[in-house]
PDB file of N, CA and C in Angstrom:
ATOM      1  N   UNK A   1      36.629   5.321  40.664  1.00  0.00           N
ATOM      2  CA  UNK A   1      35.631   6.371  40.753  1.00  0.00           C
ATOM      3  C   UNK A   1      35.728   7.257  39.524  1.00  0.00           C
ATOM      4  N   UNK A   2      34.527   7.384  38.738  1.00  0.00           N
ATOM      5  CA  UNK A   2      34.719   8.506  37.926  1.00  0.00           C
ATOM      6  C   UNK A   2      34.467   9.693  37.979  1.00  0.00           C
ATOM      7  N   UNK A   3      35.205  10.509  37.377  1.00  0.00           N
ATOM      8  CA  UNK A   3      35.617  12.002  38.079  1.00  0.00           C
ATOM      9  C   UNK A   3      35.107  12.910  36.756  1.00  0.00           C
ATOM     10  N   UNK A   4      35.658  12.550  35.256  1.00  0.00           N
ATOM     11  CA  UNK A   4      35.180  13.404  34.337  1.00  0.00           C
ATOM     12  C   UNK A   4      33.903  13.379  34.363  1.00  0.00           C
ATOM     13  N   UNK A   5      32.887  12.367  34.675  1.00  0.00           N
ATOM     14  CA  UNK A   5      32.046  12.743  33.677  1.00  0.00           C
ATOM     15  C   UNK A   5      30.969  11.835  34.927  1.00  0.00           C
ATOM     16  N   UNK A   6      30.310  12.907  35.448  1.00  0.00           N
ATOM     17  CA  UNK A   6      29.386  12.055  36.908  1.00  0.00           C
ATOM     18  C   UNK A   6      27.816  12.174  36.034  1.00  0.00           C
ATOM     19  N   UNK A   7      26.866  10.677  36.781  1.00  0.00           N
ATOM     20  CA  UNK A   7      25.667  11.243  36.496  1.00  0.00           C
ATOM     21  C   UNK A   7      25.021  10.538  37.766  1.00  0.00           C
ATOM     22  N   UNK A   8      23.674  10.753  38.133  1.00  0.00           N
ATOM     23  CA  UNK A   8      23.205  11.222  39.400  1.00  0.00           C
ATOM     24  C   UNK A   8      23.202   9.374  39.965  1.00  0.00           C
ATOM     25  N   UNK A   9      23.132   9.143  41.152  1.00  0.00           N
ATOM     26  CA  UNK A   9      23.358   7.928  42.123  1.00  0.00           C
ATOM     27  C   UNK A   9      22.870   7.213  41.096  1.00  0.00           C
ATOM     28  N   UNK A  10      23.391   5.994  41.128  1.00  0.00           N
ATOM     29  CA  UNK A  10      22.755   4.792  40.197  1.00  0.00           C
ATOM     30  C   UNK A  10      22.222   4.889  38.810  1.00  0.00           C
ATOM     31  N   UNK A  11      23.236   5.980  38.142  1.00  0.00           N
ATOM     32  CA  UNK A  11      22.442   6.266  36.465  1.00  0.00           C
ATOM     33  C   UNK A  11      23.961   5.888  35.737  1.00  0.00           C
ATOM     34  N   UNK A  12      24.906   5.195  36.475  1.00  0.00           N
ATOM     35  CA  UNK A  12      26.324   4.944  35.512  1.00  0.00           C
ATOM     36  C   UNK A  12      25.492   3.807  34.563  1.00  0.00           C
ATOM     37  N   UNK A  13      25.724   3.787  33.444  1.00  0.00           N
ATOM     38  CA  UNK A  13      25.849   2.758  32.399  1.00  0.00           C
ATOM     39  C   UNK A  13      26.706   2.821  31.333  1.00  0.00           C
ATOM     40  N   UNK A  14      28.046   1.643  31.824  1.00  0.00           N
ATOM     41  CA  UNK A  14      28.660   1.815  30.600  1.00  0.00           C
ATOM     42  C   UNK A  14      27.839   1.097  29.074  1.00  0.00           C
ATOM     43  N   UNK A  15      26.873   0.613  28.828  1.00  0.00           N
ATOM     44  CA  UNK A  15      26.246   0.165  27.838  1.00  0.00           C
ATOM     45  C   UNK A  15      25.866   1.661  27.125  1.00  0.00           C
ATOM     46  N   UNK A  16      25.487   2.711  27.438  1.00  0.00           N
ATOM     47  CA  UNK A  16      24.640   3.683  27.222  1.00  0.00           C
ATOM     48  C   UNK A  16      25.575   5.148  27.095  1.00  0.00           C
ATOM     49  N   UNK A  17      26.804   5.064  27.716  1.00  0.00           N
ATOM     50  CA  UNK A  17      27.403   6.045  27.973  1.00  0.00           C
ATOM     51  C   UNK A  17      28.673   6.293  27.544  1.00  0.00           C
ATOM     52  N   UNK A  18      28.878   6.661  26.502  1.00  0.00           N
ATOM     53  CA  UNK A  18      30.665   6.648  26.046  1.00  0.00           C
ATOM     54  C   UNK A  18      31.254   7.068  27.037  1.00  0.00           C
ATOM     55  N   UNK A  19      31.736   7.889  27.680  1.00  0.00           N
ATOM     56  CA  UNK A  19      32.465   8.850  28.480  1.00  0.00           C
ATOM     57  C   UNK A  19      32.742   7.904  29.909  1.00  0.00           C
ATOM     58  N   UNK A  20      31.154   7.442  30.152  1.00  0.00           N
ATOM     59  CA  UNK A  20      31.409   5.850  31.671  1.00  0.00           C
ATOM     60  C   UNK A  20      32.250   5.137  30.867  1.00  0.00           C
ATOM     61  N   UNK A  21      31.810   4.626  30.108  1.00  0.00           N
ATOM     62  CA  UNK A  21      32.765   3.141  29.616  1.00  0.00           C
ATOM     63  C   UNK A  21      34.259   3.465  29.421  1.00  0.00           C
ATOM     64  N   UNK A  22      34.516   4.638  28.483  1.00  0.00           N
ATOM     65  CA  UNK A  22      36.391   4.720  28.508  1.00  0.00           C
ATOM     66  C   UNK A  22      36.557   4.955  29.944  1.00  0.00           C
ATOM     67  N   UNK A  23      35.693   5.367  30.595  1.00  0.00           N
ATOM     68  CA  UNK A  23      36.365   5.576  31.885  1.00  0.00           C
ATOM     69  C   UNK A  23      36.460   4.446  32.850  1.00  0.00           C
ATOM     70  N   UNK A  24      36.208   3.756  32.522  1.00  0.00           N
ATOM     71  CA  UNK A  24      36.095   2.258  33.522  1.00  0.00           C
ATOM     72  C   UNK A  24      36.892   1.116  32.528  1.00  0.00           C
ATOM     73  N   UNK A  25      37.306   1.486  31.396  1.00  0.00           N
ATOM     74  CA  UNK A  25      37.575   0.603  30.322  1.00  0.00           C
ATOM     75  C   UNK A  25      36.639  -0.409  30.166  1.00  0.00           C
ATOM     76  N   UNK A  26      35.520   0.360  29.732  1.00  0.00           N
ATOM     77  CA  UNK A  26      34.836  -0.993  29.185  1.00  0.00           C
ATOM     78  C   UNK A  26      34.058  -0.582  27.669  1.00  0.00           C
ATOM     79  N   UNK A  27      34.897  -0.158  27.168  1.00  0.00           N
ATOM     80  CA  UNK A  27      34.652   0.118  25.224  1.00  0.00           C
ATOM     81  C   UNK A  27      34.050  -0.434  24.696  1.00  0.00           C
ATOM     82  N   UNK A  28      34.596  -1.744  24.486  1.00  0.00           N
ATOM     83  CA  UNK A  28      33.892  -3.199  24.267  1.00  0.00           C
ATOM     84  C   UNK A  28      32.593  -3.409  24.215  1.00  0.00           C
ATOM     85  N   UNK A  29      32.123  -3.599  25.992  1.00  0.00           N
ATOM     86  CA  UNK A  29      30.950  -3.509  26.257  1.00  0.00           C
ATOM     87  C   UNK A  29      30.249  -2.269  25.810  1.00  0.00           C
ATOM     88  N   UNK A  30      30.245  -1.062  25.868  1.00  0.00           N
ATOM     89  CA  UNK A  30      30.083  -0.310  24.982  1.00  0.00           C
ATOM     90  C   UNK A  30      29.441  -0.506  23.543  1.00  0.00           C
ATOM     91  N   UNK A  31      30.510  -0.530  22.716  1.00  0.00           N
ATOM     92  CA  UNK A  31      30.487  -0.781  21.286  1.00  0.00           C
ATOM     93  C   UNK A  31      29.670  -2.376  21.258  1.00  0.00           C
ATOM     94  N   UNK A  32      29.376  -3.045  21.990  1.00  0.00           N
ATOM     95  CA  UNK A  32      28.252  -4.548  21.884  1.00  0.00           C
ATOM     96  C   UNK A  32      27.047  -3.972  22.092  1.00  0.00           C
ATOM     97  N   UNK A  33      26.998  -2.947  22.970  1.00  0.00           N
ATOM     98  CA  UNK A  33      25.475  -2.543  23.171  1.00  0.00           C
ATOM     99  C   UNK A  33      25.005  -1.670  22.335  1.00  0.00           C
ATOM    100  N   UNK A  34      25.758  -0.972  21.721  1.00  0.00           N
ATOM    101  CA  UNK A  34      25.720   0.005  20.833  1.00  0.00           C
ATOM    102  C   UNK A  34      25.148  -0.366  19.417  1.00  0.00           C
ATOM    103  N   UNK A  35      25.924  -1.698  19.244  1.00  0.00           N
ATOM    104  CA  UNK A  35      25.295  -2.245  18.262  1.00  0.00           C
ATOM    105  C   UNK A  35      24.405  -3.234  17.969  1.00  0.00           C
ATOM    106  N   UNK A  36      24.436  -4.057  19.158  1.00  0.00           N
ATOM    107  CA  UNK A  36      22.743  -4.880  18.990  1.00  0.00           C
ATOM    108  C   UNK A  36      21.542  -3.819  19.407  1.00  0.00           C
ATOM    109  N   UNK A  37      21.623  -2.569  19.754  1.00  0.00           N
ATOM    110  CA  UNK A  37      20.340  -1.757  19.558  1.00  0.00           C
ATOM    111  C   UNK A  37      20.688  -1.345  18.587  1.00  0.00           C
ATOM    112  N   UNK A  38      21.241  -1.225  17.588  1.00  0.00           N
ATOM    113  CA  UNK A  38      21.362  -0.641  16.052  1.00  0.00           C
ATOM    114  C   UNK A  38      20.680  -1.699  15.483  1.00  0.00           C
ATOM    115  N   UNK A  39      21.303  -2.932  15.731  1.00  0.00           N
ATOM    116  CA  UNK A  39      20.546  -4.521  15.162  1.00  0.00           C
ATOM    117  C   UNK A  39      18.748  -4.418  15.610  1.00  0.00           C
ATOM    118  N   UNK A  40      18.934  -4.345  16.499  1.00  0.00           N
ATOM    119  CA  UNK A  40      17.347  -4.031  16.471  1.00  0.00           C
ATOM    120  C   UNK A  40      16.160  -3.069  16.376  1.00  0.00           C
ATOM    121  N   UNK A  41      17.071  -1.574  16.174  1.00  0.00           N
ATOM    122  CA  UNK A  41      16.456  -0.514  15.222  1.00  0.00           C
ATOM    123  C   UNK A  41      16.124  -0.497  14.193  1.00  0.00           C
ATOM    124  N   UNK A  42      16.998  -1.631  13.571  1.00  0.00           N
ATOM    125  CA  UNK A  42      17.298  -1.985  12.034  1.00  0.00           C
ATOM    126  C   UNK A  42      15.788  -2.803  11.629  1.00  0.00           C
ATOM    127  N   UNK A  43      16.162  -3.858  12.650  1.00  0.00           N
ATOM    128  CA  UNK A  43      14.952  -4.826  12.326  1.00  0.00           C
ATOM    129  C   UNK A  43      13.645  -4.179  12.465  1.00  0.00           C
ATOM    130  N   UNK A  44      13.276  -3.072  13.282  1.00  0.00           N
ATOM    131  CA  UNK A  44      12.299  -2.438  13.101  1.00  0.00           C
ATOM    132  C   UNK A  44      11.641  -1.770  11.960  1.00  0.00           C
ATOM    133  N   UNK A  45      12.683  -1.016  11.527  1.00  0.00           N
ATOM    134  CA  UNK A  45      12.957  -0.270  10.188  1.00  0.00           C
ATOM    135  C   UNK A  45      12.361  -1.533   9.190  1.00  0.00           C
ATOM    136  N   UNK A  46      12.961  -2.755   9.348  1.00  0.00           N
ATOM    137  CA  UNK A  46      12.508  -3.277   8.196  1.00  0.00           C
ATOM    138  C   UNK A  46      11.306  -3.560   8.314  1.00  0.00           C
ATOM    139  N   UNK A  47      10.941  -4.224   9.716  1.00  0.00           N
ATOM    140  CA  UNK A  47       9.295  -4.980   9.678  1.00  0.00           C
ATOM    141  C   UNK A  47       8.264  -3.484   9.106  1.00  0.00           C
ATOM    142  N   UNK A  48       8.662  -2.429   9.693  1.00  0.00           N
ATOM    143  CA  UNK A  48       7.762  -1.017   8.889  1.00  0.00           C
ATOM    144  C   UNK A  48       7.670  -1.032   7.658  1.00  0.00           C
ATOM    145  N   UNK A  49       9.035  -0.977   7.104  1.00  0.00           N
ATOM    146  CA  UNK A  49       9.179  -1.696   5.375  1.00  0.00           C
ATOM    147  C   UNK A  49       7.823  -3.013   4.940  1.00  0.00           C
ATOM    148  N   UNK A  50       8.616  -3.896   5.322  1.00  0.00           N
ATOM    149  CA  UNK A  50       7.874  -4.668   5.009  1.00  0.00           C
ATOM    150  C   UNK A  50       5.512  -4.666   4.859  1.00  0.00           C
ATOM    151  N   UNK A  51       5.739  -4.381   5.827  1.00  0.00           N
ATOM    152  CA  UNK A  51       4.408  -4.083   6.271  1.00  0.00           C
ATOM    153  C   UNK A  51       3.787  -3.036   5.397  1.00  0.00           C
ATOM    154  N   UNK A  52       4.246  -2.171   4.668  1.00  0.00           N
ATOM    155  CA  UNK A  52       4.240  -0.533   4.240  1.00  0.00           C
ATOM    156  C   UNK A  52       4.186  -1.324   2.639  1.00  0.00           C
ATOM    157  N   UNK A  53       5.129  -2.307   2.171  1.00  0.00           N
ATOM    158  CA  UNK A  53       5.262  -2.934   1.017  1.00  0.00           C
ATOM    159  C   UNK A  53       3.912  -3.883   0.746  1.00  0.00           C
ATOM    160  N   UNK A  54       3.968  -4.813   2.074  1.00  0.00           N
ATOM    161  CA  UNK A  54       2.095  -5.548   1.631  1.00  0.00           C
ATOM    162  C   UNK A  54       0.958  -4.826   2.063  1.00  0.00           C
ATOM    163  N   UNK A  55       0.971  -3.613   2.432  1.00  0.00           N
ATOM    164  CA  UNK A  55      -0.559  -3.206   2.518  1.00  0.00           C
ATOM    165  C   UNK A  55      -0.095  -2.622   0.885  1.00  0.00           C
ATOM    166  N   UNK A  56       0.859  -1.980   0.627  1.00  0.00           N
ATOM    167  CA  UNK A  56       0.511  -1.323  -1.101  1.00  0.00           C
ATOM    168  C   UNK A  56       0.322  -2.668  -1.803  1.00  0.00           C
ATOM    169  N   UNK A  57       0.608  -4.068  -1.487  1.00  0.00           N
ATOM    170  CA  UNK A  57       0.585  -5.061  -2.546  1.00  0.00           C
ATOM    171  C   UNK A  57      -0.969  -5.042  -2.078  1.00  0.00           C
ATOM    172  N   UNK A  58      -1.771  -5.589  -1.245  1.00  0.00           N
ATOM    173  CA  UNK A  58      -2.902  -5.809  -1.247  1.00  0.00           C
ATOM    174  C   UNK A  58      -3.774  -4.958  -1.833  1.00  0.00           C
ATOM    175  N   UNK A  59      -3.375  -3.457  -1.616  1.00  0.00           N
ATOM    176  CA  UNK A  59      -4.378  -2.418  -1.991  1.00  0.00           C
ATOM    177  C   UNK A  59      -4.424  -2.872  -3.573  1.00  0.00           C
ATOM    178  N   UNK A  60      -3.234  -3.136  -4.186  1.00  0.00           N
ATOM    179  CA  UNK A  60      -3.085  -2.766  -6.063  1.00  0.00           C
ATOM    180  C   UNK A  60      -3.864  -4.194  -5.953  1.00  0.00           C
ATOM    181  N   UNK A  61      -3.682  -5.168  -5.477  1.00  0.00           N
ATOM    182  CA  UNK A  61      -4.357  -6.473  -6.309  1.00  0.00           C
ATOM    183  C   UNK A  61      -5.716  -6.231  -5.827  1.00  0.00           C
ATOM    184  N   UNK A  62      -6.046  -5.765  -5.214  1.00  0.00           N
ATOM    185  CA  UNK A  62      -7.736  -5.710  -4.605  1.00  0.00           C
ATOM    186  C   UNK A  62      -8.346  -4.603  -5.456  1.00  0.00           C
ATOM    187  N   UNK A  63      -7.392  -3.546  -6.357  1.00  0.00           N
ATOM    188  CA  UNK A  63      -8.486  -2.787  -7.412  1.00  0.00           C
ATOM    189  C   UNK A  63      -7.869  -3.938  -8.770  1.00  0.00           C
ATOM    190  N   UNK A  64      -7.115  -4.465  -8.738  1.00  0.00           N
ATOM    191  CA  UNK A  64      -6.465  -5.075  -9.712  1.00  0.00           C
ATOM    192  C   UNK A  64      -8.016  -5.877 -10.012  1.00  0.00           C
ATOM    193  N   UNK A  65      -8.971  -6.850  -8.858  1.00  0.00           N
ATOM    194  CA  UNK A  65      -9.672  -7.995  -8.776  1.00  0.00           C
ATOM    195  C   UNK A  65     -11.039  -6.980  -9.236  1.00  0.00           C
ATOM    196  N   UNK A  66     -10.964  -5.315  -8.568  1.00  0.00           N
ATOM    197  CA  UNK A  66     -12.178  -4.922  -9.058  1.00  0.00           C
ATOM    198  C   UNK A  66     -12.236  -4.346 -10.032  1.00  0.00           C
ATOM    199  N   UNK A  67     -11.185  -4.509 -10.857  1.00  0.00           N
ATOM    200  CA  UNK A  67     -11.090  -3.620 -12.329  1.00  0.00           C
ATOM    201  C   UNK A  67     -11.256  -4.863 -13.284  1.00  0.00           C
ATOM    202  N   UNK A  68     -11.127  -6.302 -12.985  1.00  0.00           N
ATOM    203  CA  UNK A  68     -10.837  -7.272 -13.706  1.00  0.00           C
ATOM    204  C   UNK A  68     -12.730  -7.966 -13.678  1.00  0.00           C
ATOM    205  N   UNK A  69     -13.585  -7.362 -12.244  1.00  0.00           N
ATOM    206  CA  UNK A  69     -14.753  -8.087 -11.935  1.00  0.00           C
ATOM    207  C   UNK A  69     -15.699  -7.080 -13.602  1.00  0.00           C
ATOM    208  N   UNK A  70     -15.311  -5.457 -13.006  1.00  0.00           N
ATOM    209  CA  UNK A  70     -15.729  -4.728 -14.155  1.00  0.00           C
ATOM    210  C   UNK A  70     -15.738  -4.735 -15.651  1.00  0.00           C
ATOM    211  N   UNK A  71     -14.906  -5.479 -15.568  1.00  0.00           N
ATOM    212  CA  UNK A  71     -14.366  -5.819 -17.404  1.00  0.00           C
ATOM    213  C   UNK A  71     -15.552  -6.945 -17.737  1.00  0.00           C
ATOM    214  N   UNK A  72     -15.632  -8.116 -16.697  1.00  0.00           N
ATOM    215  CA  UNK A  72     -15.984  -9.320 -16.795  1.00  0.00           C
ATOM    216  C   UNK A  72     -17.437  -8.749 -17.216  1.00  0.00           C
ATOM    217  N   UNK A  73     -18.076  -8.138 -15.644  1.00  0.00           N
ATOM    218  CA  UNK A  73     -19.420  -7.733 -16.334  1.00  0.00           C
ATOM    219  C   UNK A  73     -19.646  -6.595 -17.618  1.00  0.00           C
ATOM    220  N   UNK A  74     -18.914  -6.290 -17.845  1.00  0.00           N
ATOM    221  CA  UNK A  74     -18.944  -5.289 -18.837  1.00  0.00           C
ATOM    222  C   UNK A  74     -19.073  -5.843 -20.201  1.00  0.00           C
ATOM    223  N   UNK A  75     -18.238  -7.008 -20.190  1.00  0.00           N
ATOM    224  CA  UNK A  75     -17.747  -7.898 -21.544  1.00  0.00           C
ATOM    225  C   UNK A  75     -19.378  -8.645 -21.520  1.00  0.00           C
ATOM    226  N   UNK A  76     -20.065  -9.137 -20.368  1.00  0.00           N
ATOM    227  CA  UNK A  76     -20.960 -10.057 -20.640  1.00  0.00           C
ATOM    228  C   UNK A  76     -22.287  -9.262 -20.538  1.00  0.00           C
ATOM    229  N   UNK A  77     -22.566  -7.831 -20.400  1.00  0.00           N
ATOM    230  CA  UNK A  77     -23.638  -7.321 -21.009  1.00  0.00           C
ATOM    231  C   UNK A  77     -23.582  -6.471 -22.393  1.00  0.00           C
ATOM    232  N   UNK A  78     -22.283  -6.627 -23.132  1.00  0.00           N
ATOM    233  CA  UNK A  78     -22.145  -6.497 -24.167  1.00  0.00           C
ATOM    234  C   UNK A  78     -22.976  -7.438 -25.017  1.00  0.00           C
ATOM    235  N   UNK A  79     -22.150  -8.384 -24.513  1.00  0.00           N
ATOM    236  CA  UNK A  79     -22.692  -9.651 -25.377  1.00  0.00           C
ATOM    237  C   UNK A  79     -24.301  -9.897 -25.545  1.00  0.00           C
ATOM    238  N   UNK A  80     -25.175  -9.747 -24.031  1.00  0.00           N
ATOM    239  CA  UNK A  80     -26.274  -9.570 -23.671  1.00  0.00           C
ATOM    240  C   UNK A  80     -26.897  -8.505 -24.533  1.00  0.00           C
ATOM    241  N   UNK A  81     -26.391  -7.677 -24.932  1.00  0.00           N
ATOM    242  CA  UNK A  81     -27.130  -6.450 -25.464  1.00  0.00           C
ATOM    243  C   UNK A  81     -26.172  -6.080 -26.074  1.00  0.00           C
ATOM    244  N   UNK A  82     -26.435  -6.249 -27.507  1.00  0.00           N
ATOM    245  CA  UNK A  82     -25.268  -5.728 -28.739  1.00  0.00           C
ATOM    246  C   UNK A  82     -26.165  -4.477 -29.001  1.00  0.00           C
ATOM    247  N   UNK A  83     -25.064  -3.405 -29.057  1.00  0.00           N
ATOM    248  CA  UNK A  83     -25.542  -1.891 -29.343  1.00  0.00           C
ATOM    249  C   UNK A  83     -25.965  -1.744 -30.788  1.00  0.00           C
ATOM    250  N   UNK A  84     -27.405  -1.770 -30.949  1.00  0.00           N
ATOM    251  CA  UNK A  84     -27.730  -1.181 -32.411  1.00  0.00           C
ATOM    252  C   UNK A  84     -26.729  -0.216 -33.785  1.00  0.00           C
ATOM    253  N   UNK A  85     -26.797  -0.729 -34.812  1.00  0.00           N
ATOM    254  CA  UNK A  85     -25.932  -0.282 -35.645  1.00  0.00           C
ATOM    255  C   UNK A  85     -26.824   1.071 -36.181  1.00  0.00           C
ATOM    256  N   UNK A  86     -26.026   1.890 -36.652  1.00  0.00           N
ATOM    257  CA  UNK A  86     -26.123   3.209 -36.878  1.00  0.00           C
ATOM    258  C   UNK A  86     -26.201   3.726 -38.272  1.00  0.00           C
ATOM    259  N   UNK A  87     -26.088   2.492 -38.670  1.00  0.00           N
ATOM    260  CA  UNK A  87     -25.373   2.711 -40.127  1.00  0.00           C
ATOM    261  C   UNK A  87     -26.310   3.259 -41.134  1.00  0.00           C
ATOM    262  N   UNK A  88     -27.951   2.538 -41.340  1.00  0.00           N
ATOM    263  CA  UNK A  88     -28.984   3.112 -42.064  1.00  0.00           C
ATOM    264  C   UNK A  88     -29.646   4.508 -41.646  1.00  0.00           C
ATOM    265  N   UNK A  89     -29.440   4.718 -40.098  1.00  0.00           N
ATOM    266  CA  UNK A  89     -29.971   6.045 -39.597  1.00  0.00           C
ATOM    267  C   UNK A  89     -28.955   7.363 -39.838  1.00  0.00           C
ATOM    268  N   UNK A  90     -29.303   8.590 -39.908  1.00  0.00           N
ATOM    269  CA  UNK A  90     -29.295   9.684 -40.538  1.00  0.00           C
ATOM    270  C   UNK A  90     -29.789  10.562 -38.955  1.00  0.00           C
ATOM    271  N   UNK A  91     -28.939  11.564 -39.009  1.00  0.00           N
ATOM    272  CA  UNK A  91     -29.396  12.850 -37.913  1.00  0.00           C
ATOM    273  C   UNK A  91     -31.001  13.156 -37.587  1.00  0.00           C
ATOM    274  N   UNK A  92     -31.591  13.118 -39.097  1.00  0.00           N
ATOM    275  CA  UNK A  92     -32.477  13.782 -39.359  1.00  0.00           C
ATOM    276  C   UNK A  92     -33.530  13.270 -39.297  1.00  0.00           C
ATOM    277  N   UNK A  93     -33.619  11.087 -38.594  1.00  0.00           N
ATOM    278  CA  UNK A  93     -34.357  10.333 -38.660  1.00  0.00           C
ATOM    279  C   UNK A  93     -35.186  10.349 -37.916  1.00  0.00           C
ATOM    280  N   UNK A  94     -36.861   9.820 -38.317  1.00  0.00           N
ATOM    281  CA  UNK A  94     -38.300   9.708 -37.882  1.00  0.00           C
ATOM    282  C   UNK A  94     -38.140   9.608 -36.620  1.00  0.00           C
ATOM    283  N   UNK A  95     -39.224   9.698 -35.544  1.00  0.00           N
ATOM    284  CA  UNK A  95     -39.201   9.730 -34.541  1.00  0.00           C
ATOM    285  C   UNK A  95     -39.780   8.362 -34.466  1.00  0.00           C
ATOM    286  N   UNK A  96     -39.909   7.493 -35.638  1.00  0.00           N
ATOM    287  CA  UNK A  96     -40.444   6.143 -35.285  1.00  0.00           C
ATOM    288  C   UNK A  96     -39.408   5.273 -35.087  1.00  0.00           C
ATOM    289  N   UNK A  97     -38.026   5.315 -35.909  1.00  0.00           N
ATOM    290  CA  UNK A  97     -37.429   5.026 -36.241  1.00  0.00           C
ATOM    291  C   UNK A  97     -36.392   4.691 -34.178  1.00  0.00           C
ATOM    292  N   UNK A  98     -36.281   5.709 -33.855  1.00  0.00           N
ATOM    293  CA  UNK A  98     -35.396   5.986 -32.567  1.00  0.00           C
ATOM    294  C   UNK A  98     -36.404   5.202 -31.572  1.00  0.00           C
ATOM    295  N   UNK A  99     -37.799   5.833 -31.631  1.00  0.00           N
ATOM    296  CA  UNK A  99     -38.276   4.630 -30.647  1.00  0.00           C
ATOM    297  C   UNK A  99     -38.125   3.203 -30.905  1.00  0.00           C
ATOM    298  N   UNK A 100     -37.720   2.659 -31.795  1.00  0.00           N
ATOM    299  CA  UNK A 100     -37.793   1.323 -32.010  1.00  0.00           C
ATOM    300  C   UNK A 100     -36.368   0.872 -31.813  1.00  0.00           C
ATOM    301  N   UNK A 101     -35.370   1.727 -31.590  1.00  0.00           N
ATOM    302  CA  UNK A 101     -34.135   1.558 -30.964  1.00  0.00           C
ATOM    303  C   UNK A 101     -34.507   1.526 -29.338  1.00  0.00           C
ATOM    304  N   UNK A 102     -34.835   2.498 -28.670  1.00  0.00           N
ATOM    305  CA  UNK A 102     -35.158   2.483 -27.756  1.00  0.00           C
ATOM    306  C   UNK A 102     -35.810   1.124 -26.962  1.00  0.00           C
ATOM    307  N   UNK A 103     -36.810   0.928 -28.092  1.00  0.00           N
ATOM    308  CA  UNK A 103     -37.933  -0.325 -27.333  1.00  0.00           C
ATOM    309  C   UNK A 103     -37.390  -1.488 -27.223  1.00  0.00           C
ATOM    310  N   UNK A 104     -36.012  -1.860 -28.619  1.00  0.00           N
ATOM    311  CA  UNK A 104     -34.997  -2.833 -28.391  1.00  0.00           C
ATOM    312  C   UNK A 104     -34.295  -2.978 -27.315  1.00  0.00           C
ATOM    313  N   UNK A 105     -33.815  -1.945 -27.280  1.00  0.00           N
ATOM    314  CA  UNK A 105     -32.556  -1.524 -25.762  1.00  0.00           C
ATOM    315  C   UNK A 105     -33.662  -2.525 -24.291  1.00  0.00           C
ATOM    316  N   UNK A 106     -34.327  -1.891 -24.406  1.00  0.00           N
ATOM    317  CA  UNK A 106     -35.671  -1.572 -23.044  1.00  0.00           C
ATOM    318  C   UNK A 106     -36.131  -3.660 -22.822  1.00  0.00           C
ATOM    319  N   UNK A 107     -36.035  -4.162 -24.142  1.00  0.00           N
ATOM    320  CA  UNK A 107     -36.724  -5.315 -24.256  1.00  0.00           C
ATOM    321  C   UNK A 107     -35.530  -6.195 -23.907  1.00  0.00           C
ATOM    322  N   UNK A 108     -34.469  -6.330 -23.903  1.00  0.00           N
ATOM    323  CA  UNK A 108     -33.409  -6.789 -23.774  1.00  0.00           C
ATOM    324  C   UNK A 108     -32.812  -6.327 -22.085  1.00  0.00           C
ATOM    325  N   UNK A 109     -33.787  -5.528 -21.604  1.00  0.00           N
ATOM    326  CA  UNK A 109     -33.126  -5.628 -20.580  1.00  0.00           C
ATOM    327  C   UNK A 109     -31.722  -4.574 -20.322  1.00  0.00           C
ATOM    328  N   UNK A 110     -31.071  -4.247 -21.120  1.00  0.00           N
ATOM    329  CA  UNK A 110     -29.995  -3.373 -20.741  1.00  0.00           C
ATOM    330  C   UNK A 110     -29.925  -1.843 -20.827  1.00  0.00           C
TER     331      UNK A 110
END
């Protein structure tokens, strides 16, 4: 019968209870239960890890795919529409001159 250390009808567990178990000598059992719920706190801990590690991998490769789609189209309406050179025009140039930049841009589509 244990005397130090009572808890109410049918709540003894030496798995759960240091104070039951030295008192019944069962340490052992004790310290086994003690530590396969550590073993499986653990494993929790990790699957959170884990899980916490591939949603950040998916998130980075999924702007990774839309930063790489942006380049792609970016690179191929370059090509589509090469930006007029600047080189003969002047600040101060005709207003005929800019519309016919313009009407290029416009005719090409970009």
């Amino acid at each position: 019968m244990l005397i130090e250390h009572q808890h109410k009808p049918g709540g003894f567990d030496a798995g759960h209870c240091r104070d039951c178990a030295r008192e019944a000598d069962l340490l052992d059992h004790y310290h086994r239960i003690q530590r396969e719920e550590q073993t499986v706190k653990q494993a929790h801990r990790w699957a959170w890890q884990a899980r916490r590690n591939a949603t950040w991998g998916l998130w980075s490769s999924g702007i990774g795919i839309l930063l790489a789609a942006i380049a792609l189209l970016n690179r191929a309406c370059l090509r589509r529409c090469p930006r007029p050179s600047r080189r003969g025009t002047t600040r101060s140039a005709s207003g005929a001159s800019q519309q016919r930049l313009v009407g290029r841009r416009n005719a090409t589509g970009c």
